[in-house]
N, C-alpha and C. Protein backbone atom coordinates (compact mmCIF):
# COMPACT_ATOMS: atom_id res chain seq x y z
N UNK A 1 -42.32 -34.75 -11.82
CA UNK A 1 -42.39 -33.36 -12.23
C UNK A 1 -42.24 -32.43 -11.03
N UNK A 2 -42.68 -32.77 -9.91
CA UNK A 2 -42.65 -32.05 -8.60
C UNK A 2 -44.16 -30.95 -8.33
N UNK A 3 -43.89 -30.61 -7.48
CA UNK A 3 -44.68 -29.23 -7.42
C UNK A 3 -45.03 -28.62 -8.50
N UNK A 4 -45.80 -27.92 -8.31
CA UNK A 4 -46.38 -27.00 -9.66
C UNK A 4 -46.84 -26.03 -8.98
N UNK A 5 -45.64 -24.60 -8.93
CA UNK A 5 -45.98 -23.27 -8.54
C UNK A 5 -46.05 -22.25 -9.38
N UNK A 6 -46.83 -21.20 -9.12
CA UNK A 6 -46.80 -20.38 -10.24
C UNK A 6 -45.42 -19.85 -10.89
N UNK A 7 -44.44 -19.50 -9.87
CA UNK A 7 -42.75 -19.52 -10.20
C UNK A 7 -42.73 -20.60 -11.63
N UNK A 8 -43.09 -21.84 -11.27
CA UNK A 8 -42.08 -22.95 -11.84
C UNK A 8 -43.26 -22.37 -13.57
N UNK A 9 -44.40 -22.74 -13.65
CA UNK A 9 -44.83 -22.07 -14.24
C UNK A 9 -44.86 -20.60 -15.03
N UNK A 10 -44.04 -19.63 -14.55
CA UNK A 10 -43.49 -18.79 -15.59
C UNK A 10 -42.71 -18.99 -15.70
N UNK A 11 -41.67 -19.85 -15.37
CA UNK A 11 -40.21 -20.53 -15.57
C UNK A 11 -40.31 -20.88 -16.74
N UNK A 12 -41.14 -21.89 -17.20
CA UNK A 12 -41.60 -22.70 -17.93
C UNK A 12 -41.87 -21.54 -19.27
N UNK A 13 -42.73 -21.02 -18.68
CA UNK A 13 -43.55 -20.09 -20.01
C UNK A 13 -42.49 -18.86 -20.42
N UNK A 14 -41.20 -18.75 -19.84
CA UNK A 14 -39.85 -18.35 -20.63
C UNK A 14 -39.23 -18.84 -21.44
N UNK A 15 -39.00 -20.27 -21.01
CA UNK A 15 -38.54 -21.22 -22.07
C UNK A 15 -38.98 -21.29 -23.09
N UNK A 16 -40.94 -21.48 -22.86
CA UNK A 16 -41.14 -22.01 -24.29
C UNK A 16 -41.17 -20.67 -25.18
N UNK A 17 -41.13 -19.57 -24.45
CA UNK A 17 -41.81 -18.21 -25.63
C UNK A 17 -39.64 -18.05 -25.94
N UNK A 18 -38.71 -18.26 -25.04
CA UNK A 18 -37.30 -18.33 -25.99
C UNK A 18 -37.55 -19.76 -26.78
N UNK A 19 -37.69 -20.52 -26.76
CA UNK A 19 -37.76 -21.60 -27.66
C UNK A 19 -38.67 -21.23 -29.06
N UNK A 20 -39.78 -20.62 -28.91
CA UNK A 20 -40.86 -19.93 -30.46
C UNK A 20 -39.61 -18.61 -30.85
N UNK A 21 -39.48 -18.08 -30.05
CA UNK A 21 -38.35 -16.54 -31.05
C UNK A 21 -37.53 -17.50 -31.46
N UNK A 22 -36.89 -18.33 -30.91
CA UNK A 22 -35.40 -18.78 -31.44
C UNK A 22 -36.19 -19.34 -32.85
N UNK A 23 -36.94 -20.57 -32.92
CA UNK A 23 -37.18 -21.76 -33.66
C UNK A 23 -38.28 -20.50 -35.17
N UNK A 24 -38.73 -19.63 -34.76
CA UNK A 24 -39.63 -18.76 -35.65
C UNK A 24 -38.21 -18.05 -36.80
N UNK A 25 -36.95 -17.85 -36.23
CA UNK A 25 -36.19 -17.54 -37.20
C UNK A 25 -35.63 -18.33 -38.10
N UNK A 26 -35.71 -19.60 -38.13
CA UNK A 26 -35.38 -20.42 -38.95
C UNK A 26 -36.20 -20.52 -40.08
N UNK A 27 -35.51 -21.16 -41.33
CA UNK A 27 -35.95 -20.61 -42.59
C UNK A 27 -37.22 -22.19 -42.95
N UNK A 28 -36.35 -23.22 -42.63
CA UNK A 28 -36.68 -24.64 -43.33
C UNK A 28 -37.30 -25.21 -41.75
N UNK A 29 -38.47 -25.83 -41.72
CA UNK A 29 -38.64 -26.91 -40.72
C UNK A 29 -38.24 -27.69 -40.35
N UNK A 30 -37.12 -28.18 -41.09
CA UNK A 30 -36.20 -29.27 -40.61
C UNK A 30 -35.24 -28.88 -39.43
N UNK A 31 -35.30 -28.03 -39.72
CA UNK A 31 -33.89 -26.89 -39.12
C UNK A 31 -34.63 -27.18 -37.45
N UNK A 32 -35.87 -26.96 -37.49
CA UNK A 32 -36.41 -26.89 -36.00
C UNK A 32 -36.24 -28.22 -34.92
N UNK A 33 -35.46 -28.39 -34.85
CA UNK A 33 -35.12 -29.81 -33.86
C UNK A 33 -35.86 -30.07 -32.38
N UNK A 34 -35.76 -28.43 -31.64
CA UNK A 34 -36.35 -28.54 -30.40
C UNK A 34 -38.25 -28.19 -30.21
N UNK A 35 -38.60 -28.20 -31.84
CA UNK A 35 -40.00 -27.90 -32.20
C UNK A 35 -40.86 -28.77 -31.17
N UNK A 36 -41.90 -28.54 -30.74
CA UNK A 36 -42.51 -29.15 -30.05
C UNK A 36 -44.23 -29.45 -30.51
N UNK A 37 -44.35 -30.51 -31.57
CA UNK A 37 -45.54 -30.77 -32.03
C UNK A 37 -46.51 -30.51 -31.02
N UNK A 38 -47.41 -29.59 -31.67
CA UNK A 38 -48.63 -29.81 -30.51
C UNK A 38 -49.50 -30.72 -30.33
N UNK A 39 -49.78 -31.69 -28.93
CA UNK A 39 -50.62 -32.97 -29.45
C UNK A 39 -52.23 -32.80 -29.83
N UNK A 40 -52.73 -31.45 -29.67
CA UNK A 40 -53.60 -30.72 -30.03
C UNK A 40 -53.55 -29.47 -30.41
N UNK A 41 -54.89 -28.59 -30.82
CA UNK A 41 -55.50 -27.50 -30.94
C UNK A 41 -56.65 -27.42 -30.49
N UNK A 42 -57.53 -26.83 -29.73
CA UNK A 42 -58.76 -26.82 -29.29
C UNK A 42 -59.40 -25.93 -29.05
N UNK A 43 -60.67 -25.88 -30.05
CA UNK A 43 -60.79 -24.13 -29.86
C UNK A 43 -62.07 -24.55 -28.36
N UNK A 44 -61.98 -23.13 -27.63
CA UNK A 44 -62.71 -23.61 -26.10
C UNK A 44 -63.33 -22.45 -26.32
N UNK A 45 -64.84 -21.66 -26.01
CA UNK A 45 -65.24 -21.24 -25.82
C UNK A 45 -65.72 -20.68 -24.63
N UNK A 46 -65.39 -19.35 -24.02
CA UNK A 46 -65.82 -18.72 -22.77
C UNK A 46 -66.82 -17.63 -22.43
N UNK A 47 -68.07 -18.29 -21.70
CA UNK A 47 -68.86 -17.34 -21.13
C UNK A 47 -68.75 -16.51 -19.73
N UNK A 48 -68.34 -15.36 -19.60
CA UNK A 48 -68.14 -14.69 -18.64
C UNK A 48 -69.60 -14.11 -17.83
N UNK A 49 -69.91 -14.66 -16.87
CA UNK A 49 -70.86 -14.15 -16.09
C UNK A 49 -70.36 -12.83 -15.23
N UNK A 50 -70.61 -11.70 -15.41
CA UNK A 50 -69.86 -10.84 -14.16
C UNK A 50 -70.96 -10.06 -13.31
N UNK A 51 -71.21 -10.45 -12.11
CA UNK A 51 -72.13 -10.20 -11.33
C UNK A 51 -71.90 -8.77 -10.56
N UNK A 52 -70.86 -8.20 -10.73
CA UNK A 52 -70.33 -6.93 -10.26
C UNK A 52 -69.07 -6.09 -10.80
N UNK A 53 -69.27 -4.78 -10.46
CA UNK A 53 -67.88 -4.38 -11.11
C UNK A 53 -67.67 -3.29 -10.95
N UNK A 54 -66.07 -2.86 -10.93
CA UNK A 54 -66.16 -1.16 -10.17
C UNK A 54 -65.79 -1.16 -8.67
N UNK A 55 -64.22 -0.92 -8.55
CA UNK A 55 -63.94 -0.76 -7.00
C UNK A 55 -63.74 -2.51 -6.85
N UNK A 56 -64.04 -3.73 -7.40
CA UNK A 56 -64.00 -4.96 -7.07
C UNK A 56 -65.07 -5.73 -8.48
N UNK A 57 -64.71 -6.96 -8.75
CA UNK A 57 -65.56 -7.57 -9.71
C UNK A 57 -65.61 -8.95 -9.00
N UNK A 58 -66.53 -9.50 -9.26
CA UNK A 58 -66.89 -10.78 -9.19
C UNK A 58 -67.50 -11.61 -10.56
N UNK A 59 -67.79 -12.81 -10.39
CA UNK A 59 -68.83 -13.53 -11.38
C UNK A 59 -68.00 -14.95 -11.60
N UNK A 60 -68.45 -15.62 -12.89
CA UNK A 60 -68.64 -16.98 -13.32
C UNK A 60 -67.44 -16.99 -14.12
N UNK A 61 -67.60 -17.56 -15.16
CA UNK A 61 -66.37 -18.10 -16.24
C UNK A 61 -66.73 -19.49 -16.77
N UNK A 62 -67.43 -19.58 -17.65
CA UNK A 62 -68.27 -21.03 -18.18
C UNK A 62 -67.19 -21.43 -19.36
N UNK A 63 -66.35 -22.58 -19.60
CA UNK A 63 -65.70 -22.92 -20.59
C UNK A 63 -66.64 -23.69 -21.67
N UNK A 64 -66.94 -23.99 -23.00
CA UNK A 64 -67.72 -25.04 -23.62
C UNK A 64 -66.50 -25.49 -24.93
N UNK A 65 -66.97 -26.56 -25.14
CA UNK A 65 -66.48 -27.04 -26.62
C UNK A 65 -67.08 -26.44 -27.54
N UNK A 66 -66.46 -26.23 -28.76
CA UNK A 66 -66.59 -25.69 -30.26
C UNK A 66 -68.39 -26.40 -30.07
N UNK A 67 -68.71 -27.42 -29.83
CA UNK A 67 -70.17 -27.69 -30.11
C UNK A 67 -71.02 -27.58 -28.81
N UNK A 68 -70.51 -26.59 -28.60
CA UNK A 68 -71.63 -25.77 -27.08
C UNK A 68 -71.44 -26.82 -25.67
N UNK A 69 -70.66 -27.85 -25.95
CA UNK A 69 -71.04 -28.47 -24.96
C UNK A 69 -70.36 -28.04 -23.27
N UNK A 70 -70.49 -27.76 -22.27
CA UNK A 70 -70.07 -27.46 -20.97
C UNK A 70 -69.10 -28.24 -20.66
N UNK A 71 -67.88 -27.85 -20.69
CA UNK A 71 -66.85 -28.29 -19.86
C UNK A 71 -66.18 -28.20 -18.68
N UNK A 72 -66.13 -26.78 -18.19
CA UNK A 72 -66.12 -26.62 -16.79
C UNK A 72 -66.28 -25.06 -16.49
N UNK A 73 -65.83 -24.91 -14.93
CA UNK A 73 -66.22 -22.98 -15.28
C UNK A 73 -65.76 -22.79 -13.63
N UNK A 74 -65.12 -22.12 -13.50
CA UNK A 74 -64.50 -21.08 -12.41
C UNK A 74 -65.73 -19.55 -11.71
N UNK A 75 -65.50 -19.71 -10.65
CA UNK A 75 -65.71 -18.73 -9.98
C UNK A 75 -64.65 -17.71 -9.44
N UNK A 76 -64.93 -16.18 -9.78
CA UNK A 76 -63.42 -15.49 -9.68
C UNK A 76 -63.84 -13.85 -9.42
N UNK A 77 -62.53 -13.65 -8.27
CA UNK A 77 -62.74 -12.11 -7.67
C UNK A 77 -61.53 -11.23 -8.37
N UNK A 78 -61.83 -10.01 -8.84
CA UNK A 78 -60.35 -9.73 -9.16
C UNK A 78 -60.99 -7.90 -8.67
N UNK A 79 -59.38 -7.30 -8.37
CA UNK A 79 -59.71 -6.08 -7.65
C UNK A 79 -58.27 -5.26 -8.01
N UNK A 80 -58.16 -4.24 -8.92
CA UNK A 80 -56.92 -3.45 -8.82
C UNK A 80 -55.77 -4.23 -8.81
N UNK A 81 -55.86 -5.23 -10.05
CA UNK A 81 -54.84 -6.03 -10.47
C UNK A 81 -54.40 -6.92 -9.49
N UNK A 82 -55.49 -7.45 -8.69
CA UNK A 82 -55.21 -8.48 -8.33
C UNK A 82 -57.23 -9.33 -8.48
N UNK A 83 -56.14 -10.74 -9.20
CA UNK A 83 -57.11 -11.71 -9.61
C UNK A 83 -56.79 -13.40 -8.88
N UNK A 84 -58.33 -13.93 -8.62
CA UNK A 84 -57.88 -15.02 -8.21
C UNK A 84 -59.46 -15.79 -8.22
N UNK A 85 -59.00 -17.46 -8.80
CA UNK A 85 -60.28 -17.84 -9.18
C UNK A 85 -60.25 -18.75 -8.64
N UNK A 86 -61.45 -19.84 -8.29
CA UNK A 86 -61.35 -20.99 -8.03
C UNK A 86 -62.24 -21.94 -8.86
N UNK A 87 -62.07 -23.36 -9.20
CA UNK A 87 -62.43 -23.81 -10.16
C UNK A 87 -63.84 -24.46 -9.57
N UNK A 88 -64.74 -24.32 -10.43
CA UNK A 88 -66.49 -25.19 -9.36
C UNK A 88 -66.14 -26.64 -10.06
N UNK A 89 -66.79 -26.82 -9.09
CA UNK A 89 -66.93 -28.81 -9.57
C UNK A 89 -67.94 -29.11 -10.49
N UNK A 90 -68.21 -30.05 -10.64
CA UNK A 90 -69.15 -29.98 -12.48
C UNK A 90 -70.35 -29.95 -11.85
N UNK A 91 -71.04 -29.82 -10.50
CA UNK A 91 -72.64 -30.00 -10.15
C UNK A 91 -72.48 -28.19 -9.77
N UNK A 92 -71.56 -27.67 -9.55
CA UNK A 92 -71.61 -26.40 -9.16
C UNK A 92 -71.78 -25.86 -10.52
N UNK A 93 -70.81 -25.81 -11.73
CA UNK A 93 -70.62 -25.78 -13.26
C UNK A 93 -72.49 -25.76 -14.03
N UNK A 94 -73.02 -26.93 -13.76
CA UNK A 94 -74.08 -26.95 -13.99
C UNK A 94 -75.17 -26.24 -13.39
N UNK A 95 -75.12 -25.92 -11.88
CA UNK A 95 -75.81 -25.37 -11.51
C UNK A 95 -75.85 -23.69 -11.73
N UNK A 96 -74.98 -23.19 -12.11
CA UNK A 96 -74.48 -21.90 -12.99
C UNK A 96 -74.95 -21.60 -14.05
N UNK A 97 -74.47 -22.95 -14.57
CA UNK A 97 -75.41 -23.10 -16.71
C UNK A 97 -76.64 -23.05 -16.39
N UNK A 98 -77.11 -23.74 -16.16
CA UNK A 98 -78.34 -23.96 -15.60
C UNK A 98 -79.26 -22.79 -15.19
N UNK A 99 -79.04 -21.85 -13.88
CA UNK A 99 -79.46 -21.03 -13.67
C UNK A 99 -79.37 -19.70 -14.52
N UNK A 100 -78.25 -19.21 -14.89
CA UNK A 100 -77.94 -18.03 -15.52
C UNK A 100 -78.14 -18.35 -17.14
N UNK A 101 -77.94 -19.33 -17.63
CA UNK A 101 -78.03 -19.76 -18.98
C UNK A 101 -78.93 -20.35 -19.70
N UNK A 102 -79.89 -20.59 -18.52
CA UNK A 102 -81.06 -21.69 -18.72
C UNK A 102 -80.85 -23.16 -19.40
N UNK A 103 -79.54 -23.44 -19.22
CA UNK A 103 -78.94 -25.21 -19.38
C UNK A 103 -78.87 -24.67 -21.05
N UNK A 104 -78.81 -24.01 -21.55
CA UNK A 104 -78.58 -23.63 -22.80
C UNK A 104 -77.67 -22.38 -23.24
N UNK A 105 -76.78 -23.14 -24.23
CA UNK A 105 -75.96 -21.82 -24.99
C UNK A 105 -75.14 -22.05 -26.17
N UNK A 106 -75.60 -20.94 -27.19
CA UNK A 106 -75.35 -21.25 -28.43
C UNK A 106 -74.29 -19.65 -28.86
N UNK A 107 -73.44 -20.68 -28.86
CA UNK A 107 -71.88 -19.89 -29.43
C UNK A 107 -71.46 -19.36 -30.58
């Protein structure tokens, strides 16, 4: 696959949004040849911690499963349209839930 840059990545996310206009005008499903089954759906749930805001923001980003459970969670600065996050590792993740959430959260 190579690299994975944000370029190649909206490259990508042209194709597929011309591939949905093109394949959305067709009448019959058969018709859709270059359809691309999804091998899922997953609904993900997000808790936004934001510890500041105004002139610059900071905070958390907690992902969970449909049944509350913690899946992972980002730490992220964003400032006058510019954003940038980095992902915590699952003892950092927990230690977040944990503290700010009290290891509990109901969605």
């Amino acid at each position: 696959m190579g690299k994975i840059t944000r370029q190649k990545v909206l490259d990508e996310l042209q194709e597929e949004i011309k591939r949905i206009d093109t394949l959305s005008l067709l009448d019959e499903p058969q018709e859709r040849e270059e359809y691309r089954e999804p091998l899922s759906i997953d609904i993900i749930k997000e808790v936004k911690i934001l510890l500041s805001w105004g002139g610059g923001e900071d905070g958390f980003k907690l992902q969970f499963t449909k049944e509350n459970e913690l899946i992972d969670g980002v730490y992220y600065l964003a400032d006058w349209g510019e954003y940038e996050e980095i992902k915590l590792s699952d003892e950092e993740a927990d230690k977040v839930f944990n503290f700010y959430l009290g290891g509990y959260f109901e969605g």
